[in-house]
C-alpha atoms as a PDB file:
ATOM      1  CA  UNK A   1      26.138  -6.759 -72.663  1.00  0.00           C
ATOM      2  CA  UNK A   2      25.306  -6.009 -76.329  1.00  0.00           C
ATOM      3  CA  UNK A   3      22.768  -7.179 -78.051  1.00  0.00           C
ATOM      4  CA  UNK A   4      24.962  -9.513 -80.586  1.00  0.00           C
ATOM      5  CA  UNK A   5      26.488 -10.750 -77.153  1.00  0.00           C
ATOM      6  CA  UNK A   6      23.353 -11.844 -75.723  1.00  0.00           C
ATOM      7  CA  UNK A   7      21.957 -13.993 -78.846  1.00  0.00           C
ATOM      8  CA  UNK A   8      24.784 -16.214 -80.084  1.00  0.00           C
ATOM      9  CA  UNK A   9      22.976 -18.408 -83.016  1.00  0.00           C
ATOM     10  CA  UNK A  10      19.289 -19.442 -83.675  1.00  0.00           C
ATOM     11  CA  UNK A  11      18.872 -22.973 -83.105  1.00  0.00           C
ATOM     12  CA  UNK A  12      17.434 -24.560 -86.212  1.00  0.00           C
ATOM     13  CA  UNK A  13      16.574 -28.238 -85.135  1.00  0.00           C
ATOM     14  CA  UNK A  14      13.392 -29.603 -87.219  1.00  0.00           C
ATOM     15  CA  UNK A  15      11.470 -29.509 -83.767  1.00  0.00           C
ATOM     16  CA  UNK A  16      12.370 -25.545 -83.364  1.00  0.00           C
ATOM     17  CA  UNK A  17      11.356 -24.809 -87.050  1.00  0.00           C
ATOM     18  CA  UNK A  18       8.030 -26.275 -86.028  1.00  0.00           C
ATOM     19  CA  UNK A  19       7.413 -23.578 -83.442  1.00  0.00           C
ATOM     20  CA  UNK A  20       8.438 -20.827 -85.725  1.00  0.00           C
ATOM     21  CA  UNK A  21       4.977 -21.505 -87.453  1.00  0.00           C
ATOM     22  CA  UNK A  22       3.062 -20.166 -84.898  1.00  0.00           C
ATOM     23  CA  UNK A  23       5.829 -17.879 -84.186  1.00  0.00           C
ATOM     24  CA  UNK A  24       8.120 -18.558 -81.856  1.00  0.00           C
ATOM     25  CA  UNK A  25      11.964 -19.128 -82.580  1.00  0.00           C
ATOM     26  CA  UNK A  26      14.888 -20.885 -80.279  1.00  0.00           C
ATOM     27  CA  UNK A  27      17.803 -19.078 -79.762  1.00  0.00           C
ATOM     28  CA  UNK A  28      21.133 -20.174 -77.966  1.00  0.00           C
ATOM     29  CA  UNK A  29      21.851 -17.044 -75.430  1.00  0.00           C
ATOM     30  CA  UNK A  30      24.903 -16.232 -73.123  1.00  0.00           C
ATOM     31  CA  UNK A  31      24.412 -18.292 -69.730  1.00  0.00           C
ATOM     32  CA  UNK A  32      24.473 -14.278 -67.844  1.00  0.00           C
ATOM     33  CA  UNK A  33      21.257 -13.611 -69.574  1.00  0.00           C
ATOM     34  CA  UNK A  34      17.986 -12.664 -67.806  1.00  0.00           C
ATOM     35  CA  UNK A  35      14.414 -12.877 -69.458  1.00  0.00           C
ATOM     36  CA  UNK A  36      14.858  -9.334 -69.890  1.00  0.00           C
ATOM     37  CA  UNK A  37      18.108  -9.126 -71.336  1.00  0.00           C
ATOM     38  CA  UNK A  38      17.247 -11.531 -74.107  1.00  0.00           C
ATOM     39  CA  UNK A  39      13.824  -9.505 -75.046  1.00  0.00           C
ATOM     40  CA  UNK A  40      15.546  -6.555 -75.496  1.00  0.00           C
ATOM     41  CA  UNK A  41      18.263  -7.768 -77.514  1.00  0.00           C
ATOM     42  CA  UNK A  42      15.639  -9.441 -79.918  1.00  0.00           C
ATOM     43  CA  UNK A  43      13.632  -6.336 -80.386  1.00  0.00           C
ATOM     44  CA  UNK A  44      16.772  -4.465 -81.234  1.00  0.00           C
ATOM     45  CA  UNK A  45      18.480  -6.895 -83.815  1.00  0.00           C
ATOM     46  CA  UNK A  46      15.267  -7.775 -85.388  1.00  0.00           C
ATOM     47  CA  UNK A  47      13.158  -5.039 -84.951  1.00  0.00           C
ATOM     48  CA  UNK A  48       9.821  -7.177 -83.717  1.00  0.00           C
ATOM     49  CA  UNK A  49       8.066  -7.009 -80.944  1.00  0.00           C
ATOM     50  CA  UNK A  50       8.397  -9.639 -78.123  1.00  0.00           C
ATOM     51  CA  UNK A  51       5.262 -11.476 -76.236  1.00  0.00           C
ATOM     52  CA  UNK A  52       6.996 -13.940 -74.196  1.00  0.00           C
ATOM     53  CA  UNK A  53      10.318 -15.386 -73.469  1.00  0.00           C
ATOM     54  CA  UNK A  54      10.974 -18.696 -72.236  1.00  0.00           C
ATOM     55  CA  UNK A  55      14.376 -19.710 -70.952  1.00  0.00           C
ATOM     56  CA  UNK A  56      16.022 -23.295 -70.380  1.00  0.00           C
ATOM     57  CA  UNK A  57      19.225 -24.269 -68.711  1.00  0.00           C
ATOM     58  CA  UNK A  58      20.333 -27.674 -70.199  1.00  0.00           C
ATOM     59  CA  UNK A  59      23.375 -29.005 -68.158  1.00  0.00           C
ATOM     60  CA  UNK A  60      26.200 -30.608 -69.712  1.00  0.00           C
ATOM     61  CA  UNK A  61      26.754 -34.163 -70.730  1.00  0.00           C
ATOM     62  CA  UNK A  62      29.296 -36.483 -69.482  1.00  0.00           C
ATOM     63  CA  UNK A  63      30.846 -37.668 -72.740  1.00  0.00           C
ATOM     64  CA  UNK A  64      33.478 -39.789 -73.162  1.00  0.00           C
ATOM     65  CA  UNK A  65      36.807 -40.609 -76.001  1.00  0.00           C
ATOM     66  CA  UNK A  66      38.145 -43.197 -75.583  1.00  0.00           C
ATOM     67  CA  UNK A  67      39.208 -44.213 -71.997  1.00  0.00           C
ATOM     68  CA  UNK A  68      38.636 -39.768 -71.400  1.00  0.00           C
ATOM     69  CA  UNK A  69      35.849 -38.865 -69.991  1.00  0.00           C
ATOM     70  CA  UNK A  70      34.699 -35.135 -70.234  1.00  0.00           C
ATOM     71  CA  UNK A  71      32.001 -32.806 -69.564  1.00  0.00           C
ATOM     72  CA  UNK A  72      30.324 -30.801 -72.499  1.00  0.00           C
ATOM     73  CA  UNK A  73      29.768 -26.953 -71.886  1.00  0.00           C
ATOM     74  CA  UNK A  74      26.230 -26.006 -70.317  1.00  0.00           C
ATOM     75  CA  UNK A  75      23.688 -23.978 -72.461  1.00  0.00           C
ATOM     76  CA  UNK A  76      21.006 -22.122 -72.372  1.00  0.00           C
ATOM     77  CA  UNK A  77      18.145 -21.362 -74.459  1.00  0.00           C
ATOM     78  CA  UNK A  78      15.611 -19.226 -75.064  1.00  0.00           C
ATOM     79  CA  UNK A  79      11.908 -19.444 -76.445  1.00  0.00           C
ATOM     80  CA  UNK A  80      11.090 -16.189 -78.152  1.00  0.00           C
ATOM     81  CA  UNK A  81       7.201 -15.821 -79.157  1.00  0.00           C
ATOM     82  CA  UNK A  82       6.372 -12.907 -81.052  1.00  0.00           C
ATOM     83  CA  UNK A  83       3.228 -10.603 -81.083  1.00  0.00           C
ATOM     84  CA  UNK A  84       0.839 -11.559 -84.234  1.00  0.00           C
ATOM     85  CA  UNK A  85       2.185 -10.191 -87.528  1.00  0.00           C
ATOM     86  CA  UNK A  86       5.923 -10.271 -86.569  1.00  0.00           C
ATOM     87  CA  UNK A  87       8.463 -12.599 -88.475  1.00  0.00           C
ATOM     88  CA  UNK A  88      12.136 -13.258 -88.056  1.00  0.00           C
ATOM     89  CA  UNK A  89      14.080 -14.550 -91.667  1.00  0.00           C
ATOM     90  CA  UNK A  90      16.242 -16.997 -90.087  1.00  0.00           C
ATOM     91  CA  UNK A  91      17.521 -18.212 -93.449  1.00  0.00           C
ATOM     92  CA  UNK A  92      18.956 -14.739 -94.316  1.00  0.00           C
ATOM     93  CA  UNK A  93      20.996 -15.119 -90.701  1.00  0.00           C
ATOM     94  CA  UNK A  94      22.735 -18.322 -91.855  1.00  0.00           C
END
């Protein structure tokens, strides 16, 4: 998979932009990805170097219009934390 592939958006939520403080940053990654897969896709878009990656399946919803009733797509994040003096811009990717 390429890099691009791998991370699909950051996820700016105000609880995420909290984290990026002490930085770490949330991305939403393809459900294939390993731990692996998303810390070398990170280091190659954003040129940083990677400490830790945390990754979290969150099952979809039942959800419902109407009298329909649905299931919203699984996802799956990642927590990226950085080594000490590396940034990411996220504004400049929106």
């Amino acid at each position: 998979m390429k890099p691009r592939e791998i991370i699909r958006r950051p996820i700016m939520t105000e609880k995420s932009l909290r984290g990026s403080e002490g930085g770490k940053y949330t991305f939403e990654v393809a459900l294939g990805a390993t731990k692996f897969d998303v810390r070398a896709a990170v280091e190659a878009i954003f040129s940083v170097q990677v400490r830790k990656v945390n990754v979290i399946n969150t099952p979809g919803r039942q959800r419902r219009r109407g009298r329909y009733t649905f299931q919203s797509p699984m996802r799956r994040k990642a927590i990226v934390t950085l080594a000490p003096g590396n940034k990411i811009d996220l504004e400049a990717l929106t």
